[in-house]
Protein backbone atom coordinates (compact mmCIF):
# COMPACT_ATOMS: atom_id res chain seq x y z
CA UNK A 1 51.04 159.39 -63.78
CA UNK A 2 49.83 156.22 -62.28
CA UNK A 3 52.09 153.57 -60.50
CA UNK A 4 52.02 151.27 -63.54
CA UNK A 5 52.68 153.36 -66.30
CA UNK A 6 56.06 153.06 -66.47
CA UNK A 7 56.38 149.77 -67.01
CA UNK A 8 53.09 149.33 -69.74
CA UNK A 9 52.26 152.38 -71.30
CA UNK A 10 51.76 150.27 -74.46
CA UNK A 11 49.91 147.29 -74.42
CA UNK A 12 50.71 146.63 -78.14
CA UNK A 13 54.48 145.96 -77.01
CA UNK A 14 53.42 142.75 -75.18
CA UNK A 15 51.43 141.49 -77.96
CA UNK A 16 52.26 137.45 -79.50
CA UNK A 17 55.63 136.86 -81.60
CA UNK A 18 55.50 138.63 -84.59
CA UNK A 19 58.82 139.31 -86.80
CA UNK A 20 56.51 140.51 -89.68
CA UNK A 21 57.61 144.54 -88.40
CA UNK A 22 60.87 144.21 -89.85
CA UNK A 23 59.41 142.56 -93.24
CA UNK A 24 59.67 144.97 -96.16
CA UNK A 25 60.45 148.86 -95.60
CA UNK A 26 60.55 148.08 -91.95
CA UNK A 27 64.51 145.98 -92.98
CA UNK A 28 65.47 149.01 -93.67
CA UNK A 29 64.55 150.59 -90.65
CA UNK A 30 66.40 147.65 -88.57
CA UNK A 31 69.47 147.99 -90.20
CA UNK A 32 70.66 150.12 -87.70
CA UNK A 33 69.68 147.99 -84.79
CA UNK A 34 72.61 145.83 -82.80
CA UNK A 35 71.61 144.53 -80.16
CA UNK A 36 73.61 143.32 -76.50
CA UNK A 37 74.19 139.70 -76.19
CA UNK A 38 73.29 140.31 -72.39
CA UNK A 39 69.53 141.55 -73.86
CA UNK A 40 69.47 137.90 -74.40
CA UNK A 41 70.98 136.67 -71.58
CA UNK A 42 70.08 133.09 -71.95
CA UNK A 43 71.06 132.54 -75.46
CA UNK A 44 74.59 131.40 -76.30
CA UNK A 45 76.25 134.05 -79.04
CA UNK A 46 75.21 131.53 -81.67
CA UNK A 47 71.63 131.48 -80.74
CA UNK A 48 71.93 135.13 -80.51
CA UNK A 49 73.58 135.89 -83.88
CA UNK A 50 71.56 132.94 -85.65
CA UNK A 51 68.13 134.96 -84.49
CA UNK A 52 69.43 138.88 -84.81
CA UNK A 53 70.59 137.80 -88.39
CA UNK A 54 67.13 135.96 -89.40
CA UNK A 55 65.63 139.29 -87.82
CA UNK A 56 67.34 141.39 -90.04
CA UNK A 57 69.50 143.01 -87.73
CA UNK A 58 73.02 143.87 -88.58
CA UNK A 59 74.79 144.24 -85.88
CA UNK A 60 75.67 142.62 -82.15
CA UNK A 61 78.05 144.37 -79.43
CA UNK A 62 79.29 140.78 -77.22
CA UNK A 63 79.72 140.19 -73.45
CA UNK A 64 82.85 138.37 -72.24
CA UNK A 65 80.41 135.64 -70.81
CA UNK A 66 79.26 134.49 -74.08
CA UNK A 67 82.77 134.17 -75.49
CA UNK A 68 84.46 132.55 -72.82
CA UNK A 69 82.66 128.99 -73.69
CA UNK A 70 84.50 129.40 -76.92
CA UNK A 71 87.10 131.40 -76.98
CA UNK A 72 87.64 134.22 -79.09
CA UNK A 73 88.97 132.59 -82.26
CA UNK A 74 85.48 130.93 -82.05
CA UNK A 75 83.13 133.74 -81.75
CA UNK A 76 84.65 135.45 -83.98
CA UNK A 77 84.05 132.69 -86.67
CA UNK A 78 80.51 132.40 -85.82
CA UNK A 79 79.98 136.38 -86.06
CA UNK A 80 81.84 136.25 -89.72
CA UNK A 81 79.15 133.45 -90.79
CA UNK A 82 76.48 135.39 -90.32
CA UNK A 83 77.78 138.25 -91.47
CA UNK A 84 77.22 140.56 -88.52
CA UNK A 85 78.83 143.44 -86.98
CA UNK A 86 80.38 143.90 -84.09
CA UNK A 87 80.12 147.45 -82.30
CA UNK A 88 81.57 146.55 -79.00
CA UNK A 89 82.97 144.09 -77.03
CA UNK A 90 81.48 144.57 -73.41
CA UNK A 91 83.42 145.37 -70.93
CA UNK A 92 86.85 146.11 -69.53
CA UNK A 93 87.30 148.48 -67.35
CA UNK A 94 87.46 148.50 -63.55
CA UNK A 95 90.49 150.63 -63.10
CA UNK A 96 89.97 151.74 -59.19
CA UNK A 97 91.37 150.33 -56.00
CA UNK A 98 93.52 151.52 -52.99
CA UNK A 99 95.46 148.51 -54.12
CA UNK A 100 98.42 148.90 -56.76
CA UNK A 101 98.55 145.49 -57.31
CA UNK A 102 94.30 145.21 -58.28
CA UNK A 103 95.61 148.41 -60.53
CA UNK A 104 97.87 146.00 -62.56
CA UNK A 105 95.37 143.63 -62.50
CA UNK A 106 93.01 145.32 -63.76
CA UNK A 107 95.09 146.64 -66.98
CA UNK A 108 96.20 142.89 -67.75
CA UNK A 109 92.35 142.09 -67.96
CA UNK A 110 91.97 145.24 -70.11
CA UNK A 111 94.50 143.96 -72.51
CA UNK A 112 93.04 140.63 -73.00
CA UNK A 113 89.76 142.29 -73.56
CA UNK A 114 90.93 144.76 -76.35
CA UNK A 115 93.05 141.11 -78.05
CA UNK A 116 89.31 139.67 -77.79
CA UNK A 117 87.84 142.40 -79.38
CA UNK A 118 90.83 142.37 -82.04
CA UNK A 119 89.77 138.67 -82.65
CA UNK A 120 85.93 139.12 -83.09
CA UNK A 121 86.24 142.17 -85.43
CA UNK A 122 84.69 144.73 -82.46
CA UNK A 123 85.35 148.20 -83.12
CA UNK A 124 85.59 148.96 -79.39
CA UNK A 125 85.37 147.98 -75.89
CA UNK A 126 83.14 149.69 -73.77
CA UNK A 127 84.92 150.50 -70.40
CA UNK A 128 82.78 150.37 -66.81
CA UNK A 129 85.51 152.36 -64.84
CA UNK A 130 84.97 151.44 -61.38
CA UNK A 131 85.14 153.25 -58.10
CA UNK A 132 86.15 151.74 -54.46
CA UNK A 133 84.73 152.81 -51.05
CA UNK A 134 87.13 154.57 -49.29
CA UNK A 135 88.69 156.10 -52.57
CA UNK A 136 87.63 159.78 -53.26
CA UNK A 137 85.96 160.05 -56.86
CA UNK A 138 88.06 162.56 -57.69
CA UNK A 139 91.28 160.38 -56.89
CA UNK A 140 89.25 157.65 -58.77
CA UNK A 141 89.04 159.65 -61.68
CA UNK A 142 92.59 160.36 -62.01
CA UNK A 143 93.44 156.70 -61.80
CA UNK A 144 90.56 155.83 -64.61
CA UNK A 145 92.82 158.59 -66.69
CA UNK A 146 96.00 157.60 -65.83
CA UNK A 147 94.80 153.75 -66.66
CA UNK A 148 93.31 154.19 -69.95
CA UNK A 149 96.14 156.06 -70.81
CA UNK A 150 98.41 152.84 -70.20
CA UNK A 151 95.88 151.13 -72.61
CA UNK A 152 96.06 153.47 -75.34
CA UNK A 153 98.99 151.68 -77.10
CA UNK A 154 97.75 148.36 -76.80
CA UNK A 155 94.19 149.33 -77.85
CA UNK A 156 96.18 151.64 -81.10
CA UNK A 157 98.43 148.78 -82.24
CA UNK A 158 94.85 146.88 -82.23
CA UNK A 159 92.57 149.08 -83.76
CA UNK A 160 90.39 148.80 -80.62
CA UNK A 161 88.39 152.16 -79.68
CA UNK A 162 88.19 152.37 -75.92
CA UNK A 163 84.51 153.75 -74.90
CA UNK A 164 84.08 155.25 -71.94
CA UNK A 165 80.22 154.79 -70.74
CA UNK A 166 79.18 156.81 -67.89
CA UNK A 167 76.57 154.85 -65.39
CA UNK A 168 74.12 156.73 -63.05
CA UNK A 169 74.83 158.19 -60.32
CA UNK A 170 73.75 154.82 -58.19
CA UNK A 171 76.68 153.16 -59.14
CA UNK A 172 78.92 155.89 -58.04
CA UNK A 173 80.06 154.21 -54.74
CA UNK A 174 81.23 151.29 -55.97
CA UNK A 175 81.30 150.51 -59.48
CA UNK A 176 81.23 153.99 -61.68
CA UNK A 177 83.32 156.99 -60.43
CA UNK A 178 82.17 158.17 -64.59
CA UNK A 179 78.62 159.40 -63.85
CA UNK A 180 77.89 162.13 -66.51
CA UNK A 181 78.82 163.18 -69.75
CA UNK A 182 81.28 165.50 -68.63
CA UNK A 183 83.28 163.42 -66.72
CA UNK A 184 83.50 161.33 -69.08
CA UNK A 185 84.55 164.30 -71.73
CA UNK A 186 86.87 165.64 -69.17
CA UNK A 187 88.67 161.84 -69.30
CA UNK A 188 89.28 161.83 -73.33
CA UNK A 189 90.11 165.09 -72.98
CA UNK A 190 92.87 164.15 -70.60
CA UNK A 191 93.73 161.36 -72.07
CA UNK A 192 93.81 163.20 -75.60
CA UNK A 193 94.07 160.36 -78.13
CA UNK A 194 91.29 159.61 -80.85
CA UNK A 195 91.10 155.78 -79.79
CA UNK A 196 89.24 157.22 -76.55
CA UNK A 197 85.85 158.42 -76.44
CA UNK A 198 82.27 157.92 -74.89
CA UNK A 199 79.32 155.41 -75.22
CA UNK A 200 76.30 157.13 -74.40
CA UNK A 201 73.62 155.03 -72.61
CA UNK A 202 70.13 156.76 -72.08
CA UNK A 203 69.61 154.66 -69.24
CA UNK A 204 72.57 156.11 -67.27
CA UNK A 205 72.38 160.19 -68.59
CA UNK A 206 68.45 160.58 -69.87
CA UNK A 207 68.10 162.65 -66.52
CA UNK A 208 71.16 165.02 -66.64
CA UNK A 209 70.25 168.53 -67.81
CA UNK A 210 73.68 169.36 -69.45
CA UNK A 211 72.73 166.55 -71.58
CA UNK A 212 72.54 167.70 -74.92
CA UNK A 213 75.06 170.34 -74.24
CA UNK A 214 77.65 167.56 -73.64
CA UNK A 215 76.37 165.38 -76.23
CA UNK A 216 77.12 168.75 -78.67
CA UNK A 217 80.15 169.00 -77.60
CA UNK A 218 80.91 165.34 -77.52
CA UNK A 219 80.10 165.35 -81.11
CA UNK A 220 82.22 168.39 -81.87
CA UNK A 221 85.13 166.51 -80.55
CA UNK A 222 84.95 163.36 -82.64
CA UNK A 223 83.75 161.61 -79.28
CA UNK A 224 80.57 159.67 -79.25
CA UNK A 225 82.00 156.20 -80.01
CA UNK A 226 78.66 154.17 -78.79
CA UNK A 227 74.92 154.98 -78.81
CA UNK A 228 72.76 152.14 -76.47
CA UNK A 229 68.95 152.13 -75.52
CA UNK A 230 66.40 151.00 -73.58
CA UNK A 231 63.98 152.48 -70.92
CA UNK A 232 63.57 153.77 -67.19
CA UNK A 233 60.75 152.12 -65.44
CA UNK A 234 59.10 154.45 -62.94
CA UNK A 235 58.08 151.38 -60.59
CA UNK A 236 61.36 149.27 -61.43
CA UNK A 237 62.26 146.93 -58.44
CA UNK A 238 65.82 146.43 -59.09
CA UNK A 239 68.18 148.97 -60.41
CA UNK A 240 70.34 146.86 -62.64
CA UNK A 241 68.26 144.32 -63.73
CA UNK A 242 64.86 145.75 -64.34
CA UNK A 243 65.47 147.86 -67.55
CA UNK A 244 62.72 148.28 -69.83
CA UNK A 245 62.14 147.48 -73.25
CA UNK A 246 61.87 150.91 -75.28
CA UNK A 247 58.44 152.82 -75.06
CA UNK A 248 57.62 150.93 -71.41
CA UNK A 249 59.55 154.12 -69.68
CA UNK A 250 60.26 157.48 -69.26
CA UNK A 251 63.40 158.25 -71.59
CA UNK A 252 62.64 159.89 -74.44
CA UNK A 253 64.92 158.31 -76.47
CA UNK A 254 63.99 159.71 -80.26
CA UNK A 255 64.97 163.44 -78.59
CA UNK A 256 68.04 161.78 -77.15
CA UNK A 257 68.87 159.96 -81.00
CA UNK A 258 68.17 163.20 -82.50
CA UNK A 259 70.84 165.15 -80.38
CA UNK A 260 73.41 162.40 -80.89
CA UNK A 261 72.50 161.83 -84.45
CA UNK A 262 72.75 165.87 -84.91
CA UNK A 263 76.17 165.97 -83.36
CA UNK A 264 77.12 163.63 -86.24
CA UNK A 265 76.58 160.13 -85.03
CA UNK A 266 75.81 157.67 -87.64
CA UNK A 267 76.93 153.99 -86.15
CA UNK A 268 74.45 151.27 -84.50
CA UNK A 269 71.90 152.10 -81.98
CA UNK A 270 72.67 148.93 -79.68
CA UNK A 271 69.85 147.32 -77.29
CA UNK A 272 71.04 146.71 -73.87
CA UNK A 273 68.64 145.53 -71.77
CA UNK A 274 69.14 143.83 -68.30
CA UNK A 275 65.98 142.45 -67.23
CA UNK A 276 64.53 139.66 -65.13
CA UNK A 277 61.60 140.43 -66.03
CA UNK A 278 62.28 139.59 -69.86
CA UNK A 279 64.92 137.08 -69.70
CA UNK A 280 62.23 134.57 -68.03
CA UNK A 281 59.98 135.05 -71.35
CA UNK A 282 60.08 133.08 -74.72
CA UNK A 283 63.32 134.60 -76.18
CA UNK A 284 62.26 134.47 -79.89
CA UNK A 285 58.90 136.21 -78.65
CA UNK A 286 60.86 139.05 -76.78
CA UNK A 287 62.83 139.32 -79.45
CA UNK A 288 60.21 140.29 -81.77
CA UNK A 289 58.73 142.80 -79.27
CA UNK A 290 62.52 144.32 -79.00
CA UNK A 291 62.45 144.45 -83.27
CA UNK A 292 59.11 146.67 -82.27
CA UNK A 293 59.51 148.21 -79.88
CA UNK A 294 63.30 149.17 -81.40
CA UNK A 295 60.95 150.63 -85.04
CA UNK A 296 58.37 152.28 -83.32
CA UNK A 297 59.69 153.51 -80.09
CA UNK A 298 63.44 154.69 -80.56
């Protein structure tokens, strides 16, 4: 494989703005499509919804940052006018620290998070667990469980499903002690309450051989809350913010559908894509190669 082919192995994805792929039987195929407010990082969540919905896609999972210049009660309304679904709101989380006090912290912020998910209509938020240097991940891991268990109430009396999203092993020094499937299984399981469960990213498991093991048994227990896409560069230059749009990688993400599809998944495949790369482009142009890229790559 050369040095550039993971980030172009299609030319045709970087071809001029054209929404005309989603016109006719093509709707239907983006009706399954939501896609991450952060894949658009420079919108606002009205420029966001006002372009997914024009695009014909349903559905949009919403980052705190976009509904902080509003507030909840506002985002929420401009959702509802456009008629769009809300997977997720993204994220809570962060359970980790040496520090009882960052603990309690942490939960607070977790509750406010599930009341703005209440208040937008989100069927979950996805959690990024944390982990702290100097904190073993297996004493992490018992104070992710023990956390989300103190949320389960909360989340219950607010019809709020609490994801669980593991993140690649990179991350697991300081901001994931949840790095594969089955630690994130083993956590529901612990846990043991249906408003818990996983969101699968490909970005974060595409490499782990268990993987469609887990994602079996992940579907066997009621647990795949979340399915979210994009693609592993081979010559990315920054870990978190160098994703690629779907087809420019490695993943093989219709295998990795067809497993979680097969296991009995049937919600939104949701577009999260953190790039620099992207984000400094025309954002009605990219958004048109994501509406693509989304039909014929995933």
């Amino acid at each position: 494989m050369s040095s550039n082919s993971g980030r172009a192995r299609d030319s045709s994805l970087h071809a001029g703005p054209d929404l005309s792929a989603t016109a006719g039987a093509s709707v239907l195929g983006i009706r399954r499509c939501a896609i991450h407010t952060q894949t658009n990082k420079p919108w606002t969540l009205r420029q966001c919804v006002e372009a997914y919905s024009a695009a014909g896609v349903k559905g949009v999972s919403v980052w705190r940052n976009v509904i902080e210049p509003t507030g909840a009660k506002e985002a929420g309304k401009i959702v509802r006018d456009h008629g769009m679904s809300v997977p997720a709101v993204v994220r809570g989380g962060f359970f980790t620290s040496l520090d009882a006090k960052i603990r309690t912290a942490a939960l607070d912020m977790n509750r406010t998070c599930i009341d703005e998910a209440r208040e937008i209509g989100a069927e979950m938020v996805v959690l990024v667990v944390g982990a702290t240097p100097g904190l073993s991940l297996e004493d992490a891991r018992k104070q992710v469980a023990e956390g989300i268990s103190m949320l389960v109430p909360h989340a219950r009396s607010a019809n709020v499903k609490l994801a669980i999203e593991p993140l690649h092993p990179m991350y697991a020094g300081d901001k994931s002690c949840i790095n594969r499937m089955t630690d994130a299984r083993k956590v529901c399981q612990i846990v043991g309450d249906r408003m818990v469960g996983i969101a699968v990213d490909v970005y974060h498991v595409w490499w782990d051989p268990d993987l469609e093991m887990e994602i079996k048994l992940a579907g066997e227990l009621g647990l795949i809350f979340a399915f979210h896409i994009c693609d592993w560069l081979t010559t990315t230059n920054n870990l978190l913010t160098d994703r690629g749009l779907m087809g420019e990688g490695v993943i093989d993400i219709r295998k990795i559908r067809s497993w979680v599809e097969g296991a009995g998944f049937s919600g939104f495949n949701e577009v999260e894509i953190f790039s620099e790369r992207w984000w400094a482009t025309d954002q009605k142009e990219y958004l048109a190669k994501i509406c693509r890229a989304y039909l014929e790559r995933s």
